[in-house]
Structure formats: structure tokens, C-alpha cells
C-alpha atoms as a PDB file:
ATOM      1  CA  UNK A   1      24.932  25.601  30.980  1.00  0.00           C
ATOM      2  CA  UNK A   2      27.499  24.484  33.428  1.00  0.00           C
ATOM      3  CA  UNK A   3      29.749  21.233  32.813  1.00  0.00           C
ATOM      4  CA  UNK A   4      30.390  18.375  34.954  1.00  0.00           C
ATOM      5  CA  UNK A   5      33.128  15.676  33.875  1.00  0.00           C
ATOM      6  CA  UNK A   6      32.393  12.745  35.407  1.00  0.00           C
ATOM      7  CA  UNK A   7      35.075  10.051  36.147  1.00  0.00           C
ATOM      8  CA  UNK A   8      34.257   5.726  34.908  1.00  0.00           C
ATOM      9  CA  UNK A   9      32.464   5.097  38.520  1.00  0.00           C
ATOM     10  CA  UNK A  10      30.038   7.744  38.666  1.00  0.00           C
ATOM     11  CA  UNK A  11      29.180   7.167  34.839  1.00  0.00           C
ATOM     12  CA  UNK A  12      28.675   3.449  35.563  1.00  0.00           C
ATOM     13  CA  UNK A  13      26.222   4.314  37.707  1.00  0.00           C
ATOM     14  CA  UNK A  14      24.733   6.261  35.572  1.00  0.00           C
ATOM     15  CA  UNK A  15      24.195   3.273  33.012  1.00  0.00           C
ATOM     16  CA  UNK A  16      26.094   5.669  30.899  1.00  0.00           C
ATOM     17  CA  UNK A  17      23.387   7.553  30.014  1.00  0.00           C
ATOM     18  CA  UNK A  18      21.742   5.580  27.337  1.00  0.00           C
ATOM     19  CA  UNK A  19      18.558   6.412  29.026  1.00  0.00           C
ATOM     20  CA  UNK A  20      16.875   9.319  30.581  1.00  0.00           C
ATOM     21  CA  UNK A  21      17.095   9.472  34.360  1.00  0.00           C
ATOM     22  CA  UNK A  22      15.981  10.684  37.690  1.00  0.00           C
ATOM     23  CA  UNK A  23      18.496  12.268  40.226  1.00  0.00           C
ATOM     24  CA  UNK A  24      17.321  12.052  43.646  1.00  0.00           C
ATOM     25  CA  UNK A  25      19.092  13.569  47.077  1.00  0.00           C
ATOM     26  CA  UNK A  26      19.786  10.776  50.306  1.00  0.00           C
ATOM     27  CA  UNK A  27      15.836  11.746  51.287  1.00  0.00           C
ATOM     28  CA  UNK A  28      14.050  10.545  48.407  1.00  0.00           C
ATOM     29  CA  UNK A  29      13.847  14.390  46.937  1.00  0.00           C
ATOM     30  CA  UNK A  30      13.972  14.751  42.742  1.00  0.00           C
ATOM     31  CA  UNK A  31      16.768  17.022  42.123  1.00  0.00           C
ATOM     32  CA  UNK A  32      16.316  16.702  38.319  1.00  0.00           C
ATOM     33  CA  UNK A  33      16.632  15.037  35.092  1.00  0.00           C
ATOM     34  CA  UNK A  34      19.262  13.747  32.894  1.00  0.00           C
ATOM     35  CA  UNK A  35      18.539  12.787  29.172  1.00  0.00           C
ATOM     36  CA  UNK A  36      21.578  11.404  26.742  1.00  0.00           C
ATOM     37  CA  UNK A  37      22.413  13.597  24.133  1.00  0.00           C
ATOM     38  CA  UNK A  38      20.118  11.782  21.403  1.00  0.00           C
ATOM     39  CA  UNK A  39      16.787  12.710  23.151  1.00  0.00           C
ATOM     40  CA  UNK A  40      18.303  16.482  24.183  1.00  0.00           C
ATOM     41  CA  UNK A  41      18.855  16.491  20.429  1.00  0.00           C
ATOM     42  CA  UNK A  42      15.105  14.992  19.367  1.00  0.00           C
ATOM     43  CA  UNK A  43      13.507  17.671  21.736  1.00  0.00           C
ATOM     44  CA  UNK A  44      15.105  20.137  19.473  1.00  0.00           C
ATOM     45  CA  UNK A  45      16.967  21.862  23.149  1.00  0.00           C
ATOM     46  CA  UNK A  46      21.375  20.891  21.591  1.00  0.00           C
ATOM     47  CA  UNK A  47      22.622  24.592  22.044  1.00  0.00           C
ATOM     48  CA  UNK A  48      23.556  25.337  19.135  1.00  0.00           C
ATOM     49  CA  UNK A  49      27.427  24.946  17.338  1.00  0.00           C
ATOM     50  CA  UNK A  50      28.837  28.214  15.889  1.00  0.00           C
ATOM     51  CA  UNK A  51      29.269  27.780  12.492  1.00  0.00           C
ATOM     52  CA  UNK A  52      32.902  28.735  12.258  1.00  0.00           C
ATOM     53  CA  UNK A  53      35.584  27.691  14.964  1.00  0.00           C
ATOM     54  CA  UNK A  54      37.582  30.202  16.760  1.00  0.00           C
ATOM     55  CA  UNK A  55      40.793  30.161  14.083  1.00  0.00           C
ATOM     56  CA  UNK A  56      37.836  31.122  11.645  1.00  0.00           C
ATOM     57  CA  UNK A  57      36.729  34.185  13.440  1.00  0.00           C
ATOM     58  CA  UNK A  58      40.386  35.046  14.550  1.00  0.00           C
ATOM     59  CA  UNK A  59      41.897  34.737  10.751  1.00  0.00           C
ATOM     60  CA  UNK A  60      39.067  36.856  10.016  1.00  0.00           C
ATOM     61  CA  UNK A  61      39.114  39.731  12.461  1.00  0.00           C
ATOM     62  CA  UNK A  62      42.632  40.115  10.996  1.00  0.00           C
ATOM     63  CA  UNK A  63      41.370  40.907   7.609  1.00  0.00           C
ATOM     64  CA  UNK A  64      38.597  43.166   8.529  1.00  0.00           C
ATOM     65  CA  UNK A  65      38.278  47.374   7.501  1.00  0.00           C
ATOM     66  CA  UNK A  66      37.427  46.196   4.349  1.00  0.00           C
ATOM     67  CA  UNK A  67      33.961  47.140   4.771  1.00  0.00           C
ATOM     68  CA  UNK A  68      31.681  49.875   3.863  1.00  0.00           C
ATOM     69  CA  UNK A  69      29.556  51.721   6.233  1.00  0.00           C
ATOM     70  CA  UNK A  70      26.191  51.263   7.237  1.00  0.00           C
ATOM     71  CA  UNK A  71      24.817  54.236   6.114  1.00  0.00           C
ATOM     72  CA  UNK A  72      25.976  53.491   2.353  1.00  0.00           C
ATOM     73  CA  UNK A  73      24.566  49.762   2.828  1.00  0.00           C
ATOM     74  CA  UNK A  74      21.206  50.901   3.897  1.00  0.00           C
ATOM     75  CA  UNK A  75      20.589  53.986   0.958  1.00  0.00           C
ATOM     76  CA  UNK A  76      21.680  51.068  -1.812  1.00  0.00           C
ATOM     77  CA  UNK A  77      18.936  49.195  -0.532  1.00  0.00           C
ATOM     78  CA  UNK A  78      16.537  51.925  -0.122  1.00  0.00           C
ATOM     79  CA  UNK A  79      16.902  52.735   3.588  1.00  0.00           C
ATOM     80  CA  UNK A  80      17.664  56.569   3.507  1.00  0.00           C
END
């Protein structure tokens, strides 16, 4: 999804998106849909968070080769 920051004017005119809204071009043309984050949320459609944030997943690359292959995981749970 791309990302658009939008400065105090343009937001104002967006009644700062308390409510979903058309976009139209200068001819009367719908361009699309906005929706504040509440009713993205209620449609089930937030992308979803990672559930660990990026010094997570770095601190934890470092400690990896502690593993076990796949092919002893599988045959301890029955996958020969």
C-alpha cells in the first residue's frame, strides 16, 4: 500500500477523516474512497503488525545455528 503524508490544509479538508469519503477529479469523476482507520479496522482489511519489531528479529538472527535440521524435526514427528 503506498503512503501519502498529508500536511494541516489538505487534512482539514478532509474533515480529518472521521468519516468515510469520496475523492472526485475537477470533472465530477470518483477516483476512490477513503475510510478512517476505525472502519478499515471493523471491515477486518488493517494489514497486519508483525509481531516482533525489527531489534527483535535482528537480536535474534544473531543467535541463530542453534537449530536442528529439518529432516531430524520431521522423523521425531513421524514424517520419514
Amino acid at each position: 500500500m503506498n503512503k501519502i503524508i498529508l500536511d494541516a490544509a489538505t487534512q482539514a479538508k478532509l474533515n480529518g477523516l472521521t468519516e468515510s469519503l469520496e475523492l472526485h477529479d475537477e470533472a465530477g469523476n470518483l477516483i476512490g474512497y477513503i475510510l478512517p482507520p476505525e472502519a478499515y479496522a471493523a471491515m477486518g482489511l488493517m494489514p497486519a503488525q508483525p509481531p516482533f519489531t525489527d531489534a527483535e528479529i535482528e537480536e535474534a538472527m544473531k543467535n541463530s545455528g542453534t537449530g536442528r535440521p529439518l529432516e531430524d524435526i520431521l522423523k521425531d514427528h513421524g514424517y520419514s
